[in-house]
Protein backbone atom coordinates (compact mmCIF):
# COMPACT_ATOMS: atom_id res chain seq x y z
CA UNK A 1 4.71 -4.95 -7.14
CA UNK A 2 6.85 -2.72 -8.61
CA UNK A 3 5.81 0.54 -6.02
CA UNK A 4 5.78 -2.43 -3.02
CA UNK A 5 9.16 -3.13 -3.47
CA UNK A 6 10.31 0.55 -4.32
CA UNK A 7 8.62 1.80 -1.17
CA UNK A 8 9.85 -1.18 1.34
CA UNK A 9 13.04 -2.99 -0.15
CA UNK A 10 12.91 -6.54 -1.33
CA UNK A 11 13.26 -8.78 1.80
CA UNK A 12 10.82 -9.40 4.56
CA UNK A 13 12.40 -8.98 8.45
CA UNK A 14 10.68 -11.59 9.88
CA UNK A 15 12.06 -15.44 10.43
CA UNK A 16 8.86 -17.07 10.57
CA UNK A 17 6.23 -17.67 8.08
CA UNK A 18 2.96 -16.10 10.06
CA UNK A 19 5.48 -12.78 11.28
CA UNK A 20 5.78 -12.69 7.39
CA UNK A 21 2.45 -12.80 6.35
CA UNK A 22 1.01 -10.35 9.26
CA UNK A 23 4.49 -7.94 8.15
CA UNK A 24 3.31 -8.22 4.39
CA UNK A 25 -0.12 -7.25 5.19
CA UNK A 26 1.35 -4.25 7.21
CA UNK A 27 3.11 -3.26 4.32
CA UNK A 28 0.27 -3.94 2.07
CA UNK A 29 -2.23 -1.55 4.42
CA UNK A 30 0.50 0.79 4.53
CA UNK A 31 0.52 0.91 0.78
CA UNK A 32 -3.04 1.21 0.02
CA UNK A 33 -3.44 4.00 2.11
CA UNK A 34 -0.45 5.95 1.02
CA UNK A 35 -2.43 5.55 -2.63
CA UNK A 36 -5.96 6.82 -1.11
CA UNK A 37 -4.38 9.62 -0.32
CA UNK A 38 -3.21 10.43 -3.49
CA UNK A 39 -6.12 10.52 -5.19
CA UNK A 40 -8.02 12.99 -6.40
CA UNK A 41 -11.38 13.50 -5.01
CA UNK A 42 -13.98 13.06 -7.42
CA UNK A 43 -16.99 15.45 -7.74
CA UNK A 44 -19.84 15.52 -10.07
CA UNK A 45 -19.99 18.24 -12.50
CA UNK A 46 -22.60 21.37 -12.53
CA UNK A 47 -23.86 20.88 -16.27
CA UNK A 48 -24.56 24.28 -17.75
């Protein structure tokens, strides 16, 4: 919650309930793939 509401304020735009819910999953997709991308890629060690 605490990067959600850093990264997109603390108030939805929308009036009505199903604008809110399709804006929070917006924001929620938006989110997720701003993390993906921040991750390291993982690859498997040689062992020697």
């Amino acid at each position: 919650m605490f990067r959600y509401k850093t990264i997109h304020g603390n108030k939805l735009y929308s009036r009505k309930f199903a604008s809110q819910e399709t804006e929070n999953d917006i924001k929620t997709k938006v989110l997720n793939i701003m993390t993906a991308e921040g991750m390291p890629a993982a690859q498997p060690r040689k062992m020697a």
